[in-house]
C-alpha atoms as a PDB file:
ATOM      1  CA  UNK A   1       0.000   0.000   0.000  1.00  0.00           C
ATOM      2  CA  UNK A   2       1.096   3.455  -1.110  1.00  0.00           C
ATOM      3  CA  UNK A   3       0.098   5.286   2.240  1.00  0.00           C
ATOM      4  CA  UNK A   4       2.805   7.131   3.295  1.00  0.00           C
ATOM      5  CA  UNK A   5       3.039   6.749   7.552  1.00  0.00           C
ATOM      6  CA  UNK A   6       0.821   3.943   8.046  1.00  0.00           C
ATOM      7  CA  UNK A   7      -0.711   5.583  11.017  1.00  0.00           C
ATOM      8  CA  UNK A   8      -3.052   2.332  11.392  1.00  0.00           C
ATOM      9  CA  UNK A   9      -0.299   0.579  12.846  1.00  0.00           C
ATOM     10  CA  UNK A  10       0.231   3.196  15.411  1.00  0.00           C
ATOM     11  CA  UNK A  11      -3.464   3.691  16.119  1.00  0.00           C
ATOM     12  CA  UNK A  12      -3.272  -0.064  16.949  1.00  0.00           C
ATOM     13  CA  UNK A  13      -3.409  -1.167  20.990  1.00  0.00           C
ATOM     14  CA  UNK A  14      -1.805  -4.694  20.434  1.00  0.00           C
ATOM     15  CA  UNK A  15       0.864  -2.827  17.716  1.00  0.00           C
ATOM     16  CA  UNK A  16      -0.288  -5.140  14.709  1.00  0.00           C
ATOM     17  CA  UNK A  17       1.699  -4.972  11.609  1.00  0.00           C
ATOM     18  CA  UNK A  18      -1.188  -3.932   9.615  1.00  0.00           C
ATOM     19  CA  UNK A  19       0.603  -2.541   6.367  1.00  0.00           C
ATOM     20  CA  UNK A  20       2.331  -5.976   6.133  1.00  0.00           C
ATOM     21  CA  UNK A  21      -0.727  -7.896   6.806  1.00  0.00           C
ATOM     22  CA  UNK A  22      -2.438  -6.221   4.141  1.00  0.00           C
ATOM     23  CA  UNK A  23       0.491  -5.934   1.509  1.00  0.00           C
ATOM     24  CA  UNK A  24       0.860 -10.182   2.159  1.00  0.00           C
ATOM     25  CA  UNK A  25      -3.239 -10.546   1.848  1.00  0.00           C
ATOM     26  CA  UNK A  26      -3.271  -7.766  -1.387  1.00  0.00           C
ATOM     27  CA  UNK A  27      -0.264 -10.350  -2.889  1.00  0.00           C
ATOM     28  CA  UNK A  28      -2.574 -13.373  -1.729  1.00  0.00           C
ATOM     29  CA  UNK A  29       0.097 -14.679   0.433  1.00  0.00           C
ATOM     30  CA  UNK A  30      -3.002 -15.296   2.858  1.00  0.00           C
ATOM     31  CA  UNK A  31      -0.626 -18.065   5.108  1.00  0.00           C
ATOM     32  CA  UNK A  32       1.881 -15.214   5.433  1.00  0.00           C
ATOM     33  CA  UNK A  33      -0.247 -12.688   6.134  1.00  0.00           C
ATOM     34  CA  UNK A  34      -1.836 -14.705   9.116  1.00  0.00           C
ATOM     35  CA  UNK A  35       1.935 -15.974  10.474  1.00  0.00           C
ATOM     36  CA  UNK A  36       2.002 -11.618  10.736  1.00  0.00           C
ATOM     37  CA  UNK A  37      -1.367 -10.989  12.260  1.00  0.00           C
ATOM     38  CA  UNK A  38      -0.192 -14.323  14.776  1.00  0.00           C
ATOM     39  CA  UNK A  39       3.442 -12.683  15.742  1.00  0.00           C
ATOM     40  CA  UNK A  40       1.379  -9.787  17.396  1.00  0.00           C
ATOM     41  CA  UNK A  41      -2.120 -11.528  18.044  1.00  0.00           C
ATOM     42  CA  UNK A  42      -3.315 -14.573  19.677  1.00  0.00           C
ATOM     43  CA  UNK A  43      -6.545 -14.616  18.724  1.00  0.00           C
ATOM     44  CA  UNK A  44      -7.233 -12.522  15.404  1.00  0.00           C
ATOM     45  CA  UNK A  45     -10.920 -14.054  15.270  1.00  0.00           C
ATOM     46  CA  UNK A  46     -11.744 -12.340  18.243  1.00  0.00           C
ATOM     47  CA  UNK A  47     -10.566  -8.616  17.241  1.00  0.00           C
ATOM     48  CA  UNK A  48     -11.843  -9.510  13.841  1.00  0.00           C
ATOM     49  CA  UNK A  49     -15.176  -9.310  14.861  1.00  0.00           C
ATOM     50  CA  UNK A  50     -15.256  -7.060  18.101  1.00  0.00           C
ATOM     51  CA  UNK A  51     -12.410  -4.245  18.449  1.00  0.00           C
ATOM     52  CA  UNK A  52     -13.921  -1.221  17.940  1.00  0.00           C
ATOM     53  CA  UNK A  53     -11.238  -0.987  15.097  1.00  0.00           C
ATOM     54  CA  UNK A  54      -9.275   2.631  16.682  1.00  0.00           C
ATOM     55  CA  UNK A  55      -6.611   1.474  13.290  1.00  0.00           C
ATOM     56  CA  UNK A  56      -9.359   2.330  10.529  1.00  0.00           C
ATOM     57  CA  UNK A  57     -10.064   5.442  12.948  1.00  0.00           C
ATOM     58  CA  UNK A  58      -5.962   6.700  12.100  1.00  0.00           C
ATOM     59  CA  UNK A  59      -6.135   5.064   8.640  1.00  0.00           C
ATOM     60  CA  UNK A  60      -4.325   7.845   6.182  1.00  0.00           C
ATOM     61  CA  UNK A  61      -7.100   7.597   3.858  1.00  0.00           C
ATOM     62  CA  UNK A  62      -9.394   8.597   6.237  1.00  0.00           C
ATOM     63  CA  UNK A  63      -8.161  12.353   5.276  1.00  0.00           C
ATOM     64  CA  UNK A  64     -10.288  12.606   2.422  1.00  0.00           C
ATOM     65  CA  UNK A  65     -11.713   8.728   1.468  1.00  0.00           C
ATOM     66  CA  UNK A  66     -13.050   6.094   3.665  1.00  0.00           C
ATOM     67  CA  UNK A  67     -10.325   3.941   5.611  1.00  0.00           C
ATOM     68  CA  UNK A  68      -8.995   0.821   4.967  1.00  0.00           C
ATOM     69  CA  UNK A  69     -11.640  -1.949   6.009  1.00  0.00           C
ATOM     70  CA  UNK A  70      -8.555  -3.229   8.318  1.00  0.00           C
ATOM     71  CA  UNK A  71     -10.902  -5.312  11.120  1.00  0.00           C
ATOM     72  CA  UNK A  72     -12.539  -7.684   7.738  1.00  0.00           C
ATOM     73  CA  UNK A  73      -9.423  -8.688   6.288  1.00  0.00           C
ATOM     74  CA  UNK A  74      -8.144  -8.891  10.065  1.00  0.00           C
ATOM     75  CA  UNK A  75     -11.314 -11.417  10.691  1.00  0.00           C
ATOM     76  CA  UNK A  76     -10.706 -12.939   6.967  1.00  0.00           C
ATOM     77  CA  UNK A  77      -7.291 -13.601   7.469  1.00  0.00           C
ATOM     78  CA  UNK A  78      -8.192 -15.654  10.660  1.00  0.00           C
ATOM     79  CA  UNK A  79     -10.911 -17.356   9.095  1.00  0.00           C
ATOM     80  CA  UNK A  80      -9.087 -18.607   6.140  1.00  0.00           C
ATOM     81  CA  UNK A  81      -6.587 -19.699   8.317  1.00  0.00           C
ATOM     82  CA  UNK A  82      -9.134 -22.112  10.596  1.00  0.00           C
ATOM     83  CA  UNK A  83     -11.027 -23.151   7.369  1.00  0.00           C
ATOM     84  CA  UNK A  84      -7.321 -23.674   5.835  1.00  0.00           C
ATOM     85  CA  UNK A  85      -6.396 -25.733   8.798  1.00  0.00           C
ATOM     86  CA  UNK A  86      -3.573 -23.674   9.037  1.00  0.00           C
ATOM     87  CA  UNK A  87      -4.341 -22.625  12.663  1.00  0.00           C
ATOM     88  CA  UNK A  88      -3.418 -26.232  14.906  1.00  0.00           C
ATOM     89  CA  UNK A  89      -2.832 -26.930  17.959  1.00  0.00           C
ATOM     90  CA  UNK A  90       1.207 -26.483  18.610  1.00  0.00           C
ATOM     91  CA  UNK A  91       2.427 -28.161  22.188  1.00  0.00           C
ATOM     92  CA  UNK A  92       5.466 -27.019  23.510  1.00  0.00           C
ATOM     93  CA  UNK A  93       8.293 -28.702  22.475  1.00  0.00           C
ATOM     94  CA  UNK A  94       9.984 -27.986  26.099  1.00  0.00           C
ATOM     95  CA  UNK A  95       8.527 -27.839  29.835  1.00  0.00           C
ATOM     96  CA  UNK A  96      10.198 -25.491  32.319  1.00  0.00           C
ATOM     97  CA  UNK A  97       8.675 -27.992  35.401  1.00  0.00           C
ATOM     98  CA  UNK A  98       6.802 -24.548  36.816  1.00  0.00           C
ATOM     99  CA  UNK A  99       3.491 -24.639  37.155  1.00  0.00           C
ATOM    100  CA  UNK A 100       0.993 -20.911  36.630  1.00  0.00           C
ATOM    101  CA  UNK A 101      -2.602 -20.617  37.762  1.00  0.00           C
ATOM    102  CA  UNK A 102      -4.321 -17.986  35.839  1.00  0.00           C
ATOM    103  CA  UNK A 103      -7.655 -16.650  37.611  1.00  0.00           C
ATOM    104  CA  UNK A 104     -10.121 -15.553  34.771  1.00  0.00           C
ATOM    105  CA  UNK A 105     -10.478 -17.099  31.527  1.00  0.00           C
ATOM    106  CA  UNK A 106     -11.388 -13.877  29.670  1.00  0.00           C
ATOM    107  CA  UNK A 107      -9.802 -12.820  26.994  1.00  0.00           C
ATOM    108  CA  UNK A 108      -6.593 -11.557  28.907  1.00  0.00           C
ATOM    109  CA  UNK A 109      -6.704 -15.017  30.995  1.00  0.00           C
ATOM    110  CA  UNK A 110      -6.433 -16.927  27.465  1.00  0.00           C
ATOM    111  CA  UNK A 111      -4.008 -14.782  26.448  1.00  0.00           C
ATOM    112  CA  UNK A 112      -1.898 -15.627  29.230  1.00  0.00           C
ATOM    113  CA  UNK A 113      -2.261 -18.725  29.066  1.00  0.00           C
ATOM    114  CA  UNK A 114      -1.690 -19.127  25.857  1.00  0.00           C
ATOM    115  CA  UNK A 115       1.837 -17.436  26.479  1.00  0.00           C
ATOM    116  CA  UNK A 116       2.690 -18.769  29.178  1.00  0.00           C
ATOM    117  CA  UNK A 117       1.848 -22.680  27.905  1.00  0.00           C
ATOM    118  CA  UNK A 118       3.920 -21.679  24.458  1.00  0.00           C
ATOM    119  CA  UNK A 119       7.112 -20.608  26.985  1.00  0.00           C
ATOM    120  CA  UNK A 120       7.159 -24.122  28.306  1.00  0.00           C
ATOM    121  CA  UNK A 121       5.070 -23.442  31.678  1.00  0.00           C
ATOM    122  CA  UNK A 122       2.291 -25.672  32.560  1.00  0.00           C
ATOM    123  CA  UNK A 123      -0.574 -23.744  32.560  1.00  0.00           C
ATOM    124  CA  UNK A 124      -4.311 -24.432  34.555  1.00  0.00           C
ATOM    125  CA  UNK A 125      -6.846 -21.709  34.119  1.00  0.00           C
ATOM    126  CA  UNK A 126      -9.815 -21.371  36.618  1.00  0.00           C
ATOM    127  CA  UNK A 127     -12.732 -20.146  35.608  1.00  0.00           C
ATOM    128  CA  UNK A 128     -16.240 -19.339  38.163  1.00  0.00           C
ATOM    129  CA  UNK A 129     -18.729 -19.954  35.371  1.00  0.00           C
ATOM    130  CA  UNK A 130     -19.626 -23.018  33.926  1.00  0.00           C
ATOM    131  CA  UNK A 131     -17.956 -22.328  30.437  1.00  0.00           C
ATOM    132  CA  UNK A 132     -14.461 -20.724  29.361  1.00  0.00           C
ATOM    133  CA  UNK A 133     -14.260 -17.108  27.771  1.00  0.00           C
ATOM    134  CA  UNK A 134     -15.649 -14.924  30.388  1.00  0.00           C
ATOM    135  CA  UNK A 135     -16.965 -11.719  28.472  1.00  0.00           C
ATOM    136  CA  UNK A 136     -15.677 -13.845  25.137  1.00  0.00           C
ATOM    137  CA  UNK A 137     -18.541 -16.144  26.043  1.00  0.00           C
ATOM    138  CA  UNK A 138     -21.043 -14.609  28.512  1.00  0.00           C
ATOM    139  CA  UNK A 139     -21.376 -10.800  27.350  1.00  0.00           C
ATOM    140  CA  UNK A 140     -20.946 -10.567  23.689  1.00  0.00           C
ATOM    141  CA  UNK A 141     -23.674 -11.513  21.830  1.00  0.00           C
ATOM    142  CA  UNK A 142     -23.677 -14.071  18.639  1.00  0.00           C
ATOM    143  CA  UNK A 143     -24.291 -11.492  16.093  1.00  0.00           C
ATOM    144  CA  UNK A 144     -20.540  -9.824  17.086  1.00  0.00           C
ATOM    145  CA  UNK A 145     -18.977 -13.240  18.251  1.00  0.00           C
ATOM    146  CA  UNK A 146     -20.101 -16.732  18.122  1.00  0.00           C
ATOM    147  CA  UNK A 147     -19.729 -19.080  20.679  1.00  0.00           C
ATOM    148  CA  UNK A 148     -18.188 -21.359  18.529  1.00  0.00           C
ATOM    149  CA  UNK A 149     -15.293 -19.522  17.372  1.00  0.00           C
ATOM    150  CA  UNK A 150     -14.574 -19.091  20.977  1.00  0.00           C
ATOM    151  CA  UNK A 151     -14.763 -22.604  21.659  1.00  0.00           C
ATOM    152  CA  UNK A 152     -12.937 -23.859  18.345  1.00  0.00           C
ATOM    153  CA  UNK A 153      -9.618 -21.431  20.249  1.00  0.00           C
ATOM    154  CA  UNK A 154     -10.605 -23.367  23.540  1.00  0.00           C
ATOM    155  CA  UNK A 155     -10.251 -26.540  22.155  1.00  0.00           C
ATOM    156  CA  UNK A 156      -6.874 -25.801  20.455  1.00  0.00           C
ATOM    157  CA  UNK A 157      -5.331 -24.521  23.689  1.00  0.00           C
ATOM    158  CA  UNK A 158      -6.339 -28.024  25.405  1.00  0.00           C
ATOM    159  CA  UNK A 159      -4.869 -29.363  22.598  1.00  0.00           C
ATOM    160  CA  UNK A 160      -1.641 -27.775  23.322  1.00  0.00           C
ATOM    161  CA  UNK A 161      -1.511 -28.474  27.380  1.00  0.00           C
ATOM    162  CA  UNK A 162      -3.611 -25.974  28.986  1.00  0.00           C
ATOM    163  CA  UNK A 163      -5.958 -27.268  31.564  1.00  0.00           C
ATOM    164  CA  UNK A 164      -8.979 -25.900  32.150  1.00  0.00           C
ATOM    165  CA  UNK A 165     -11.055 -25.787  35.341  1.00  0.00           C
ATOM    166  CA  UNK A 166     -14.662 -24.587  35.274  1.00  0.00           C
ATOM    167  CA  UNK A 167     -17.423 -23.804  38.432  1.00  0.00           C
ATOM    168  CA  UNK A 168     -14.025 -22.293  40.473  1.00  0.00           C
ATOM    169  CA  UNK A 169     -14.954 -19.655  42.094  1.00  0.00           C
ATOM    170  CA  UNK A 170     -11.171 -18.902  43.597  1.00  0.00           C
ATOM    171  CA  UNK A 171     -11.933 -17.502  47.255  1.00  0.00           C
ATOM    172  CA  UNK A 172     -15.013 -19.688  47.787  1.00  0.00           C
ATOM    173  CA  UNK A 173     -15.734 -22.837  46.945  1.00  0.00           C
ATOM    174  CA  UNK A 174     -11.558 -22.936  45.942  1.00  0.00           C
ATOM    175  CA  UNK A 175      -9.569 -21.826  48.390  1.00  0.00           C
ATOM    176  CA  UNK A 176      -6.423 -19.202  47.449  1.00  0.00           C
ATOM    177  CA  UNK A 177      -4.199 -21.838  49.518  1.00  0.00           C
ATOM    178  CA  UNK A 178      -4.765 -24.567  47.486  1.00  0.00           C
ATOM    179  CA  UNK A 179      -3.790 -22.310  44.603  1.00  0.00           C
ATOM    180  CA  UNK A 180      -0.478 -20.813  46.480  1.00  0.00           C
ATOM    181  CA  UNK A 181       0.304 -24.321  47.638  1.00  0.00           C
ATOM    182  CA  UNK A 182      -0.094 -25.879  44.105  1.00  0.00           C
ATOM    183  CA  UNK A 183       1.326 -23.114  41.965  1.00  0.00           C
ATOM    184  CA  UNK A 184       5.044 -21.579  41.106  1.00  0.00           C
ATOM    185  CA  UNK A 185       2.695 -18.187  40.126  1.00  0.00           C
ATOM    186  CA  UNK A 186      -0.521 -16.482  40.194  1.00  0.00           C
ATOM    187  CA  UNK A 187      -2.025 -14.733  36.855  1.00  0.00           C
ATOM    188  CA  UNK A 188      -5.505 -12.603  38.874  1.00  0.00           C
ATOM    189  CA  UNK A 189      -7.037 -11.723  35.002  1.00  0.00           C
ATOM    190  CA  UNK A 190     -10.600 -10.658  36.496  1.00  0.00           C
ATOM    191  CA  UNK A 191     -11.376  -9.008  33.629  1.00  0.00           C
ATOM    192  CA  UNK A 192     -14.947  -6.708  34.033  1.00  0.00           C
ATOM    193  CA  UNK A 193     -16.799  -8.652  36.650  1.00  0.00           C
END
């Protein structure tokens, strides 16, 4: 793209490279382009459909043309890559023998966890509802995100090692000993309730 400073990728909160993304998708590199969105974004299928989009809001064309329609390719990209079966499940090839609770299984408690299982750690995350995503799952509704392209990332991360623990309500019905007395670290990712 011929935009000058590609202010998108500055107006960006997780710093995607969006010139490069698009430049690999405009080329149809499409496996390239999601390896890019990936090295800045763990779950692209999730933005794709609910980030307010702040990129297309500092898009260059938006001086005098309408931005860049960065959040669809964003959510394309993704999408070609699960129907693709590009996007698998990748265990670590290493374990670093420390163990991390993560508290929350939001968005920021996948994220984690999805970090933290990909540098080796083993990785449990505890959720107090009866399903994994937290706002992912319980607050968005279908039209923005559906359920199952929450679940599909799930599954791949218990694929990869990451245990999940539902109905744990940490303080209550699991006590924050167990989870000291268990646990090399605490992740607290209680997200917005």
């Amino acid at each position: 793209m011929n935009c000058g400073i590609p202010f998108c990728h500055s107006g960006c909160p997780l710093g995607n490279l969006i010139p490069d993304w698009n430049d690999l998708v405009y080329r149809a590199k499409w496996r390239e382009a999601l390896d890019a969105l990936h090295s800045t974004n763990n779950f692209p299928e999730f933005t794709g459909r609910i980030c307010p989009a702040p990129c297309e809001a500092a898009c260059t064309l938006n001086i005098n043309n309408d931005p860049v329609t960065i959040e669809y390719i964003e959510k394309a990209i993704a999408d070609r890559g699960w129907d693709e079966g590009w996007i698998t499940p990748h265990p670590p090839t290493w374990r670093s023998g420390k163990s991390v609770a993560i508290v929350g299984s939001g968005p920021a408690g996948m994220a984690a966890a999805a970090q933290l299982n990909h540098a080796g750690h083993l990785v449990t995350l505890y959720e107090r509802n009866e399903v994994i995503g937290g706002l992912l799952r319980l607050g968005i509704p279908d039209f923005k995100l559906e359920k199952n392209v929450v679940q599909r990332r799930v599954d791949q991360m218990a694929a990869e090692g990451v245990t999940f623990v539902t109905n744990a309500h940490i303080g209550q019905n699991v006590p924050v000993a167990e989870l000291k007395e268990k646990f090399d670290a605490i992740v607290l990712t209680g997200g917005s309730t």
